[in-house]
N, C-alpha and C. Protein backbone atom coordinates (compact mmCIF):
# COMPACT_ATOMS: atom_id res chain seq x y z
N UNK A 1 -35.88 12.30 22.93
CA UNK A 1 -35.24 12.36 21.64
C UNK A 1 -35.89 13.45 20.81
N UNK A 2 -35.25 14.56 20.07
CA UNK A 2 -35.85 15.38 19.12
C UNK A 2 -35.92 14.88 18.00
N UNK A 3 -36.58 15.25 16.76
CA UNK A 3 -36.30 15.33 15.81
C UNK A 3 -35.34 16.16 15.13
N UNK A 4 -35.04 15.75 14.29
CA UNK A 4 -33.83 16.83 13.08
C UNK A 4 -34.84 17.93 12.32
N UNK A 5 -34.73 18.87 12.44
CA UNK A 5 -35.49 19.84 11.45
C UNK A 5 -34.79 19.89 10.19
N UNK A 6 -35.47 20.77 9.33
CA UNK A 6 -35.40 20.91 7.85
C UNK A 6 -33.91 21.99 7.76
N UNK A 7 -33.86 22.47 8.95
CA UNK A 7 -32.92 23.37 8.98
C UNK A 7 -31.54 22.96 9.68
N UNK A 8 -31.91 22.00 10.36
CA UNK A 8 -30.20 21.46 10.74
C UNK A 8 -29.78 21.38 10.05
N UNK A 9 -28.28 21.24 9.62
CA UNK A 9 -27.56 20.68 9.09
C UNK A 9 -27.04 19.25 9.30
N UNK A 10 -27.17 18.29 8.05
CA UNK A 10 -26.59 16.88 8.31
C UNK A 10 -25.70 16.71 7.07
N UNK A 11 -24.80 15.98 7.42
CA UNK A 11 -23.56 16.07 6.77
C UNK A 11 -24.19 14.33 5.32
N UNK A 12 -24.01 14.68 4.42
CA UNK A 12 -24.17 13.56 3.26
C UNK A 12 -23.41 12.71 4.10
N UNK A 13 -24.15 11.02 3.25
CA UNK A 13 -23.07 9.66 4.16
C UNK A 13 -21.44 10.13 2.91
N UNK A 14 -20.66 9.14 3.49
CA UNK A 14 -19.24 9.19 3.22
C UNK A 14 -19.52 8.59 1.67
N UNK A 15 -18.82 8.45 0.59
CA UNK A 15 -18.99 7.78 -0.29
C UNK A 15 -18.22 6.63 -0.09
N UNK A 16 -18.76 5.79 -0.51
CA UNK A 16 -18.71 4.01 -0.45
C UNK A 16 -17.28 4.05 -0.84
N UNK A 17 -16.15 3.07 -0.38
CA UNK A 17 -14.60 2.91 -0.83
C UNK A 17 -14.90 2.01 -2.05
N UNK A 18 -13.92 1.80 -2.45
CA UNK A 18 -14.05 1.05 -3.71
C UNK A 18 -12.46 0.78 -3.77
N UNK A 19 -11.72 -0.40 -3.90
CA UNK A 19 -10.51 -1.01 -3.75
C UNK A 19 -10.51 -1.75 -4.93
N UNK A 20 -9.60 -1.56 -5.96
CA UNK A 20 -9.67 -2.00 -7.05
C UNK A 20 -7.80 -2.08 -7.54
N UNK A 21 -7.70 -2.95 -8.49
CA UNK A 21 -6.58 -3.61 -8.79
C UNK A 21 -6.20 -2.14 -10.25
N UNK A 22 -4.63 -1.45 -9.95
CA UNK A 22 -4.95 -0.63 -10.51
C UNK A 22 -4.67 -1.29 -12.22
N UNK A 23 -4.82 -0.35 -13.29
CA UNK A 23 -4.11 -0.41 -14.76
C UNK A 23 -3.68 0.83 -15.07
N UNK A 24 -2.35 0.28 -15.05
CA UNK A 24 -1.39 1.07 -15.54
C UNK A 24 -1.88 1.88 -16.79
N UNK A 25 -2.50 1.42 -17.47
CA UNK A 25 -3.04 2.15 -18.99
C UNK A 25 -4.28 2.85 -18.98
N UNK A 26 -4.99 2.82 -17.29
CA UNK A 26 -6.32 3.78 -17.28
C UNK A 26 -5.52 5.19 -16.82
N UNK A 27 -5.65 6.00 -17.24
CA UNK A 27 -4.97 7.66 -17.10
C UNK A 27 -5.28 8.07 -15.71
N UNK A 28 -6.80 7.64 -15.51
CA UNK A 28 -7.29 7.98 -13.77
C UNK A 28 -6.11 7.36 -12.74
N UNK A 29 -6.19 5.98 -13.08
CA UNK A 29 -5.50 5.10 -12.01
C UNK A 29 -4.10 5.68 -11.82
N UNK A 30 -3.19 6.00 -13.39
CA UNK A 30 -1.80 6.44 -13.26
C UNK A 30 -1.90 7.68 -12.65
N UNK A 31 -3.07 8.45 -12.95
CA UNK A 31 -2.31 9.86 -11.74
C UNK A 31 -2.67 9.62 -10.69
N UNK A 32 -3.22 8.95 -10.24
CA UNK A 32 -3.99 8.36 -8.75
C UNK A 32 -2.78 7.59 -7.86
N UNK A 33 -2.01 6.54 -9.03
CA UNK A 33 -0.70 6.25 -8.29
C UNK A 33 0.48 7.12 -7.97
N UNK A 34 0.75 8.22 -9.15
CA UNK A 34 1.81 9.13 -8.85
C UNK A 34 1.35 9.86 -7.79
N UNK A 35 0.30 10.19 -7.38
CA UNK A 35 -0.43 11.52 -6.74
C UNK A 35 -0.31 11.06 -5.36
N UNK A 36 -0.49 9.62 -4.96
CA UNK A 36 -0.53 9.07 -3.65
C UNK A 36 1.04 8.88 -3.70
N UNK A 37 1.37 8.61 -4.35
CA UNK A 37 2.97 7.91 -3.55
C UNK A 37 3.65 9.30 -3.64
N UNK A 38 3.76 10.26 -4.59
CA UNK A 38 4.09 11.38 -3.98
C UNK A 38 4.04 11.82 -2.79
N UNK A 39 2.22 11.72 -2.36
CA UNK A 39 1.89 12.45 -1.13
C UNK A 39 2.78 11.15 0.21
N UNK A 40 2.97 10.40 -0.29
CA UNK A 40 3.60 9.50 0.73
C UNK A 40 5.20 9.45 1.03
N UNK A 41 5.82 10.15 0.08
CA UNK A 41 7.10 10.16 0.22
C UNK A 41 7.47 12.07 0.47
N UNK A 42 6.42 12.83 0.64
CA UNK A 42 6.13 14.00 1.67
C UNK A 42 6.11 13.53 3.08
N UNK A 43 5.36 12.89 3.07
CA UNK A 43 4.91 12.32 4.72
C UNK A 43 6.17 12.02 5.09
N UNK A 44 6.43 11.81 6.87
CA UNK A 44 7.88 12.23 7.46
C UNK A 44 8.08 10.29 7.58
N UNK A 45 6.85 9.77 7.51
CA UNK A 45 7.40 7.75 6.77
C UNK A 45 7.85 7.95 5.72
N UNK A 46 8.15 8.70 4.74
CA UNK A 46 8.63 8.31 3.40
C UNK A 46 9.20 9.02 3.48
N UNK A 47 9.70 9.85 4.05
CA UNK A 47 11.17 10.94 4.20
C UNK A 47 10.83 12.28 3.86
N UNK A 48 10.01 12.96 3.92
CA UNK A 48 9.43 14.15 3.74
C UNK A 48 9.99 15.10 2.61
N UNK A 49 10.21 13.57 1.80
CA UNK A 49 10.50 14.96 0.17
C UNK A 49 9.68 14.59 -0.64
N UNK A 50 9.44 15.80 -1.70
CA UNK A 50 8.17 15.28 -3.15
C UNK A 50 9.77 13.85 -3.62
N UNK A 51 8.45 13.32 -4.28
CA UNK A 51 9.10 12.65 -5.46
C UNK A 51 9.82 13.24 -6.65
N UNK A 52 11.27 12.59 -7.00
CA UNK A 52 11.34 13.58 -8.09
C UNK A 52 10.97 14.25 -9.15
N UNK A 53 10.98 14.82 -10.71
CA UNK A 53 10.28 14.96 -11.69
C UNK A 53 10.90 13.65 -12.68
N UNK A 54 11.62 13.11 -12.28
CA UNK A 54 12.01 11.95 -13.06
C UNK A 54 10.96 10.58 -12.18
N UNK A 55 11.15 10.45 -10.79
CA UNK A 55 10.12 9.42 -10.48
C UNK A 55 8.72 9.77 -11.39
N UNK A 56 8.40 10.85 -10.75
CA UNK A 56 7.35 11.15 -11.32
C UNK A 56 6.73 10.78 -12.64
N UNK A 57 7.47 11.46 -13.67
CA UNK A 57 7.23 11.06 -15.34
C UNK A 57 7.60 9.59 -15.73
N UNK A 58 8.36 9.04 -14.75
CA UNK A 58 8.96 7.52 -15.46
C UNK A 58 7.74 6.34 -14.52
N UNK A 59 7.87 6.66 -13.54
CA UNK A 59 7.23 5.93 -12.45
C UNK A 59 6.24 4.79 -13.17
N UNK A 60 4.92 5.16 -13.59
CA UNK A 60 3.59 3.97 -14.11
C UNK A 60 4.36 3.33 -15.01
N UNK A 61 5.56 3.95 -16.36
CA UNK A 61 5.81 3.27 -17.33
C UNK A 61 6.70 2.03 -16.99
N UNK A 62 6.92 2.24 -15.39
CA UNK A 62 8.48 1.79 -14.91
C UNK A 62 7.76 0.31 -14.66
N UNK A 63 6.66 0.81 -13.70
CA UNK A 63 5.48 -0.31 -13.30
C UNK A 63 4.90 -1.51 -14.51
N UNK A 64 4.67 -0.87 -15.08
CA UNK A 64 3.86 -1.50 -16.31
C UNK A 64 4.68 -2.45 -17.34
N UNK A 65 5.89 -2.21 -17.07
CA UNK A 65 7.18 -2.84 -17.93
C UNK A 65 7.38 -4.35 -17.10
N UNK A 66 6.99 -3.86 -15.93
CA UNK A 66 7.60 -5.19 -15.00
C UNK A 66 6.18 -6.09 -14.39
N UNK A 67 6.25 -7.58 -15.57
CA UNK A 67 4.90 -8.11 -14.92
C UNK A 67 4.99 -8.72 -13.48
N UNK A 68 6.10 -8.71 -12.97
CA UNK A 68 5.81 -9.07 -11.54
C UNK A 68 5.35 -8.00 -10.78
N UNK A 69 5.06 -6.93 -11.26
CA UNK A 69 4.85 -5.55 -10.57
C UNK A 69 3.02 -5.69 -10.43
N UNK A 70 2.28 -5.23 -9.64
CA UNK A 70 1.01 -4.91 -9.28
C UNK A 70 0.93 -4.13 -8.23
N UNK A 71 -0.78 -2.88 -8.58
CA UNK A 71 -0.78 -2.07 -7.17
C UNK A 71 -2.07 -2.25 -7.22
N UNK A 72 -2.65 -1.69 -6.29
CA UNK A 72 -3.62 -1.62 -5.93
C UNK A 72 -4.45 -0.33 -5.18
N UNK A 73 -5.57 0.38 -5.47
CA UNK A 73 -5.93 1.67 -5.49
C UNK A 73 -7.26 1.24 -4.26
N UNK A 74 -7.30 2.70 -3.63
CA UNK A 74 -8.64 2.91 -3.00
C UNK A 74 -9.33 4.34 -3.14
N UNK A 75 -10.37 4.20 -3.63
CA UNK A 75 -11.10 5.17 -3.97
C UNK A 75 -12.17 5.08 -2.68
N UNK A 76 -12.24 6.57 -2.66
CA UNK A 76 -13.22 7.23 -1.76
C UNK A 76 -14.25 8.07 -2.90
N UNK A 77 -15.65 7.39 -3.46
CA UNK A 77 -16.25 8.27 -4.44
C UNK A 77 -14.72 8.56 -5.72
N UNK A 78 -14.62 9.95 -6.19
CA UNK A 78 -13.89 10.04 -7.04
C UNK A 78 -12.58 10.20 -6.80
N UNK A 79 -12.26 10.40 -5.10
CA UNK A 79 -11.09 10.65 -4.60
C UNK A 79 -10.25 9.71 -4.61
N UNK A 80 -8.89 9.55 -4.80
CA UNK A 80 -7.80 8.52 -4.89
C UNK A 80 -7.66 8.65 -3.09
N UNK A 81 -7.30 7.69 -2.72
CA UNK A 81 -7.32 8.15 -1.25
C UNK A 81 -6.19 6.86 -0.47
N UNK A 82 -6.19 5.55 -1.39
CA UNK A 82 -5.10 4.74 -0.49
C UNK A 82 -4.31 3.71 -1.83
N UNK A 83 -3.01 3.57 -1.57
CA UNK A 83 -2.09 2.51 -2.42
C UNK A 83 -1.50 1.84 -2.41
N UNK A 84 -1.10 0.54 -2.62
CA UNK A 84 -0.26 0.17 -2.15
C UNK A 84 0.51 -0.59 -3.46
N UNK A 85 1.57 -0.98 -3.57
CA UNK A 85 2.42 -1.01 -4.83
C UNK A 85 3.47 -2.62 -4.23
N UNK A 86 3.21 -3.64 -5.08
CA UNK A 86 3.70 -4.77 -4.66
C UNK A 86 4.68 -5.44 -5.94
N UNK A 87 5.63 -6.10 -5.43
CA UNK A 87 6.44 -7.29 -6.72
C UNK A 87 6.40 -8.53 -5.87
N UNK A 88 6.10 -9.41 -7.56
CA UNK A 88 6.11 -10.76 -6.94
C UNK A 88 8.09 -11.21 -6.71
N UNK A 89 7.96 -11.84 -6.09
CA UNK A 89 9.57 -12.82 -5.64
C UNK A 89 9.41 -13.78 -5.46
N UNK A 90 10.48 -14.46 -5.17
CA UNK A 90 10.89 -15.55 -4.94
C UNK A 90 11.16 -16.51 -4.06
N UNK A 91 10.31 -17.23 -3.54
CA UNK A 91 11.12 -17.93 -1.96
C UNK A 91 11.43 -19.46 -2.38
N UNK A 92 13.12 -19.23 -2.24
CA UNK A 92 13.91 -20.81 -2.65
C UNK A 92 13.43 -21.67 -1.48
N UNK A 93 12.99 -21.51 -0.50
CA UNK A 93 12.07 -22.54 0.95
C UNK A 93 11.57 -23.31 0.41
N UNK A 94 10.31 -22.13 -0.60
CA UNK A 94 9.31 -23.04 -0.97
C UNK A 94 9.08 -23.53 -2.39
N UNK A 95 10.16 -23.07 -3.21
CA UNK A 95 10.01 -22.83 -4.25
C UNK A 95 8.65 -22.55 -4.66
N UNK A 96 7.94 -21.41 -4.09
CA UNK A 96 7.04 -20.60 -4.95
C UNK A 96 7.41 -19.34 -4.66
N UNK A 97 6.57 -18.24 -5.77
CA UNK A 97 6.82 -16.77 -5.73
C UNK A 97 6.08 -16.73 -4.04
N UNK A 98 6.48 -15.16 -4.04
CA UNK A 98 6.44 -14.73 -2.68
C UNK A 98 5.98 -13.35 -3.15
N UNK A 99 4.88 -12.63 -2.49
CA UNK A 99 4.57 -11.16 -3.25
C UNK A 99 5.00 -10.42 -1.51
N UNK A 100 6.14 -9.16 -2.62
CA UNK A 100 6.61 -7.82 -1.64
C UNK A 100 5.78 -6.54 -1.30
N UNK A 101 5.20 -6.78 -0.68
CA UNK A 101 4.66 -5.18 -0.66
C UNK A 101 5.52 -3.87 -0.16
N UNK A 102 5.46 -3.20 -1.29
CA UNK A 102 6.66 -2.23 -1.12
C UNK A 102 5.99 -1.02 -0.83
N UNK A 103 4.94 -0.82 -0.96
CA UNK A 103 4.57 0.90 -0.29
C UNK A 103 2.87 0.82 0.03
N UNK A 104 2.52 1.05 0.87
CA UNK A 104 1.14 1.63 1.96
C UNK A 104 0.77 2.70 1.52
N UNK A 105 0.36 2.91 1.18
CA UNK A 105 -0.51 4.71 1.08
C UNK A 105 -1.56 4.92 2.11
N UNK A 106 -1.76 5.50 2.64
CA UNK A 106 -3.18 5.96 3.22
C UNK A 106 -3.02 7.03 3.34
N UNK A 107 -4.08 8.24 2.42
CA UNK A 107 -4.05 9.89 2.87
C UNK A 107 -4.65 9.64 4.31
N UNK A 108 -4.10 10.67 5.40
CA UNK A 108 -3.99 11.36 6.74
C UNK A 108 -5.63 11.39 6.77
N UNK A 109 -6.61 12.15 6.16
CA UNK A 109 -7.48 11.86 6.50
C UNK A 109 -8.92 10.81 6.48
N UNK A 110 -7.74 9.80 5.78
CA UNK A 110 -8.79 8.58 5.95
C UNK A 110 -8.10 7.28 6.46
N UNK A 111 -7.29 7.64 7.40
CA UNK A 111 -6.72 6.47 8.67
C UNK A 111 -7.81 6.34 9.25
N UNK A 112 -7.45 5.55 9.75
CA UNK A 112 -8.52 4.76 10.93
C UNK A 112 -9.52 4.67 10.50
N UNK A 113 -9.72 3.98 9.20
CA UNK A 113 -10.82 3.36 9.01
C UNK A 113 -10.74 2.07 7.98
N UNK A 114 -9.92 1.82 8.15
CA UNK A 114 -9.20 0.17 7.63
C UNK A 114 -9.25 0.09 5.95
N UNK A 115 -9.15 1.42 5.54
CA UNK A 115 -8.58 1.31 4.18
C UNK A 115 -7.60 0.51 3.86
N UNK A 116 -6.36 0.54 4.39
CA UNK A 116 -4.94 -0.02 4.14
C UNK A 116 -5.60 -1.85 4.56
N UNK A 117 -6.69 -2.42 5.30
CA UNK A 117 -6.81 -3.34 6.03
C UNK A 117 -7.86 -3.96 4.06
N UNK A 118 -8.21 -3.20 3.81
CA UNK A 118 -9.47 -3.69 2.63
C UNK A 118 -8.29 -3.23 1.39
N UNK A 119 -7.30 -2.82 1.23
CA UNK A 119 -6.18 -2.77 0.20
C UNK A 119 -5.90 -4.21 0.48
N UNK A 120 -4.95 -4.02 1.81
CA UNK A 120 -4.10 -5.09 1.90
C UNK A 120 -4.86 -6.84 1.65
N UNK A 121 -6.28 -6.59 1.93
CA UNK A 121 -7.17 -8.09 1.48
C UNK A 121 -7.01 -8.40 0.09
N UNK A 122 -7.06 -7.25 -0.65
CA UNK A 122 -7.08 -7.25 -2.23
C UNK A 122 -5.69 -7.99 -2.73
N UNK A 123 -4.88 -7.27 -2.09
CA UNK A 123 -3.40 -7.73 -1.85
C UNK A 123 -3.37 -9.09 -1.77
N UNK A 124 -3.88 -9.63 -0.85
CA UNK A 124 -3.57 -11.16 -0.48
C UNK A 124 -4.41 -11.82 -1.40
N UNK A 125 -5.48 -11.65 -1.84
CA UNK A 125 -5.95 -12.73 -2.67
C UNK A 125 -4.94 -12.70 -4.49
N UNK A 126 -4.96 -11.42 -4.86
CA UNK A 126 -4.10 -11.51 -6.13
C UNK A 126 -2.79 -12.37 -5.51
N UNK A 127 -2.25 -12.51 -4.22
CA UNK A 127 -1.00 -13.24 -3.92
C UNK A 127 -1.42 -14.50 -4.54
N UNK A 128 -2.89 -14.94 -4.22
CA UNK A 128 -3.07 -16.32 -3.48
C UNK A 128 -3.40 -16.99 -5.12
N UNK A 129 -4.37 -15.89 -5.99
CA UNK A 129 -4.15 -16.09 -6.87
C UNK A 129 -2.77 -16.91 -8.13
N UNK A 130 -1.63 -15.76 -7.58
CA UNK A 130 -0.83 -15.91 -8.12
C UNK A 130 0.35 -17.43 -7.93
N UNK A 131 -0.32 -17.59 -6.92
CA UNK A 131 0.25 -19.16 -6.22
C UNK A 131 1.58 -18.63 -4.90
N UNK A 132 1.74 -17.66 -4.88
CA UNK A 132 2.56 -17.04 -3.55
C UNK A 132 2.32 -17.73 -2.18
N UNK A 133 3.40 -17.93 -1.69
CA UNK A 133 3.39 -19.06 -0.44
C UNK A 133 3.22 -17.83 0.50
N UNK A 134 3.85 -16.76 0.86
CA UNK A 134 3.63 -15.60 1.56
C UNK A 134 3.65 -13.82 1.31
N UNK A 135 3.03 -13.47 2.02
CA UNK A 135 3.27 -11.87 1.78
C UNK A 135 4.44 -11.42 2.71
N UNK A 136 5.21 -10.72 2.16
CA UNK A 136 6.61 -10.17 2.95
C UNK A 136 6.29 -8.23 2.64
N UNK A 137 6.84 -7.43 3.75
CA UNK A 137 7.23 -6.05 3.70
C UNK A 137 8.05 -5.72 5.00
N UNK A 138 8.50 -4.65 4.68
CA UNK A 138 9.07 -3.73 5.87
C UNK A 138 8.42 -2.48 6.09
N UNK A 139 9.16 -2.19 7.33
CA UNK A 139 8.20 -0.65 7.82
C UNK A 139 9.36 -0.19 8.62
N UNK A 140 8.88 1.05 8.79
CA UNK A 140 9.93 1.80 10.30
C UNK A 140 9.23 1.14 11.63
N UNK A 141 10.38 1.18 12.19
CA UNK A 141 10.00 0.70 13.47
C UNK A 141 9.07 1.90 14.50
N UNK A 142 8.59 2.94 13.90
CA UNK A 142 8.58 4.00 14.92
C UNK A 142 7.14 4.47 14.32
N UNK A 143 6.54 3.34 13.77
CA UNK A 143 5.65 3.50 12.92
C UNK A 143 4.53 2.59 13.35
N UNK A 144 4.02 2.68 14.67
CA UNK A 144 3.02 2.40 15.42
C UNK A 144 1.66 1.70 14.88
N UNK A 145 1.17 2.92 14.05
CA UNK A 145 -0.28 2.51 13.33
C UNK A 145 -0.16 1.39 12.52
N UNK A 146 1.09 1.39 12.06
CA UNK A 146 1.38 0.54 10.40
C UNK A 146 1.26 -1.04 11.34
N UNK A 147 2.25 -0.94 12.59
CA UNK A 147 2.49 -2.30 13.00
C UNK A 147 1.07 -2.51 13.33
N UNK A 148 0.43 -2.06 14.27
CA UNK A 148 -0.83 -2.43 14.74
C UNK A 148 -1.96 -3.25 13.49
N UNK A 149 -1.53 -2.51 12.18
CA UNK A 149 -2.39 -2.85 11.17
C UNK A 149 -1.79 -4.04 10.70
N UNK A 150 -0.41 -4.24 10.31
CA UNK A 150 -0.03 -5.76 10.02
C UNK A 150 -0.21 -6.68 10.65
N UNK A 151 -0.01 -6.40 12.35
CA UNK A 151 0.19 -7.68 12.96
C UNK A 151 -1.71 -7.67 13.17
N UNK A 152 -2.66 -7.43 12.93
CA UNK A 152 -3.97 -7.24 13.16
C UNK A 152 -4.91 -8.43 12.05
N UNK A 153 -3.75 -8.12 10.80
CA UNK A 153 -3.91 -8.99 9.99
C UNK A 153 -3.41 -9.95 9.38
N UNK A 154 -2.45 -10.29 10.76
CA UNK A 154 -1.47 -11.48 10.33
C UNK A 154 -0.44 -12.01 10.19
N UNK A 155 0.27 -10.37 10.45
CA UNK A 155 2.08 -10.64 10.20
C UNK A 155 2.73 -10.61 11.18
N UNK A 156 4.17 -11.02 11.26
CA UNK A 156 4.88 -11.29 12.16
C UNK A 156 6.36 -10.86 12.16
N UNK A 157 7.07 -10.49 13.03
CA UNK A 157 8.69 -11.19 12.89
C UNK A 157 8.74 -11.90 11.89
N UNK A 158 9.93 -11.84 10.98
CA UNK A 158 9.80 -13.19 10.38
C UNK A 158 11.59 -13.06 10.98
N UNK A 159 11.78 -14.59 11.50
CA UNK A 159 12.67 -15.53 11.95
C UNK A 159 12.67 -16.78 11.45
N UNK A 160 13.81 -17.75 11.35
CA UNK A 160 13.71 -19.13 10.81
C UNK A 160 14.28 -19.62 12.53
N UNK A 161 15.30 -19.12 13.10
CA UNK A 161 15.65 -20.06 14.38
C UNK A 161 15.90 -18.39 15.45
N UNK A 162 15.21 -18.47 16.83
CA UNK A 162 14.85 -17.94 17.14
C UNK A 162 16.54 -17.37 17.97
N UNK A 163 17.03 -18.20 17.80
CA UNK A 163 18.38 -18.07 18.84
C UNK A 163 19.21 -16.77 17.50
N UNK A 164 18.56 -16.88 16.62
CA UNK A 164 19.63 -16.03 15.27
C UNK A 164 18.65 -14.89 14.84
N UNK A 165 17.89 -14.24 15.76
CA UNK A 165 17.26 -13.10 15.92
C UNK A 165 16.22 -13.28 15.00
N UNK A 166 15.55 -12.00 14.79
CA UNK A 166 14.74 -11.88 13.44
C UNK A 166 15.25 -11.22 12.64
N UNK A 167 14.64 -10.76 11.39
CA UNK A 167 14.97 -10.38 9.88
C UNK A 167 15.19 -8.97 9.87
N UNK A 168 16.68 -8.44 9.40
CA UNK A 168 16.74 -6.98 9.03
C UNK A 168 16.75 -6.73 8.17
N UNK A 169 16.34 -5.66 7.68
CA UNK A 169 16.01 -4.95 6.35
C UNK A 169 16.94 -3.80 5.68
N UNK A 170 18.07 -4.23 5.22
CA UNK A 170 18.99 -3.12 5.44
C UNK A 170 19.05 -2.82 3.51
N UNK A 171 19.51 -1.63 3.06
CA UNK A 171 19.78 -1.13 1.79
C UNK A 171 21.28 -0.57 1.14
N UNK A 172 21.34 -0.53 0.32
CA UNK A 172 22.89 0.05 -0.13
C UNK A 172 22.47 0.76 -1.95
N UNK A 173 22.37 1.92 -1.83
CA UNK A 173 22.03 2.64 -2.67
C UNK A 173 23.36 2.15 -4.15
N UNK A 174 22.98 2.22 -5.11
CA UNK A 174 24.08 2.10 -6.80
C UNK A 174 23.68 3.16 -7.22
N UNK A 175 24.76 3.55 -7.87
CA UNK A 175 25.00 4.51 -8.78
C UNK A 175 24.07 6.23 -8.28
N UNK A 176 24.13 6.40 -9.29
CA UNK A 176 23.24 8.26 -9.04
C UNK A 176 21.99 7.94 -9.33
């Protein structure tokens, strides 16, 4: 075994993540949310366009209006780096809310290292908090990493009778 000299080079450790519940009213957190879900609706999972200049400028105020709305941020040191953006609902089953998670963030270069896995924990306890019987989302099917990471931590098909398939996720766009 050698030693390291004074002259190698060693790379500083990573800065510590930090996963925190965002506020809409801290200025950091709101460009931290526009800045990631932008960069996520570039990415060829979110359809590889910027966000508009109307998402953009309306987006946190849109959030902040709606208290079933909550996200959740991951910081790398000062870097915004993962997001995920949830509404609570409704399940008539159980009559309790049900929280949606509607968007994943993870910047490209900090996959694979269970950011989205230490979001999504944050995620489940504000559910559990909130009295939510389950967490529900969708994904593309062609979207490998994402499944590996849900079903890793828990999720499933969701089906009620197995003979009547499982659950599709289909949309129908209103107005302009």
């Amino acid at each position: 075994m050698t030693k390291a000299s004074a002259t190698d080079s060693v790379l500083p450790p990573a800065p510590a993540l930090s996963v925190v519940s965002a506020n809409y009213d801290n200025a950091v957190h709101a460009a931290a949310l526009v800045a990631l879900l932008d960069a996520y609706a570039r990415d060829p999972a979110g359809g590889g366009e910027p966000l508009s200049d109307f998402a953009r400028s309306k987006l946190v105020a849109a959030l902040k209006a709606r208290p079933q709305a909550f996200s959740v941020l991951a910081f790398s040191g000062d870097d915004a780096v993962g997001l995920v953006n949830c509404f609570e609902g409704f399940s008539t089953f159980a009559a309790r809310p049900l929280v949606n998670i509607h968007d994943v963030v993870v910047l490209a270069g900090y996959r694979g290292q269970r950011v989205g896995e230490q979001m999504l924990a944050r995620v489940e306890a504000i559910a559990v908090a909130r009295g939510a019987c389950k967490l529900t989302l969708e994904m593309l099917s062609g979207n490998a990493s994402a499944a590996r990471l849900y079903q890793r931590i828990g999720f499933a098909d969701y089906q009620l009778d197995p003979a009547m398939g499982h659950a599709v996720f289909m949309q129908k766009w209103l107005g302009a």
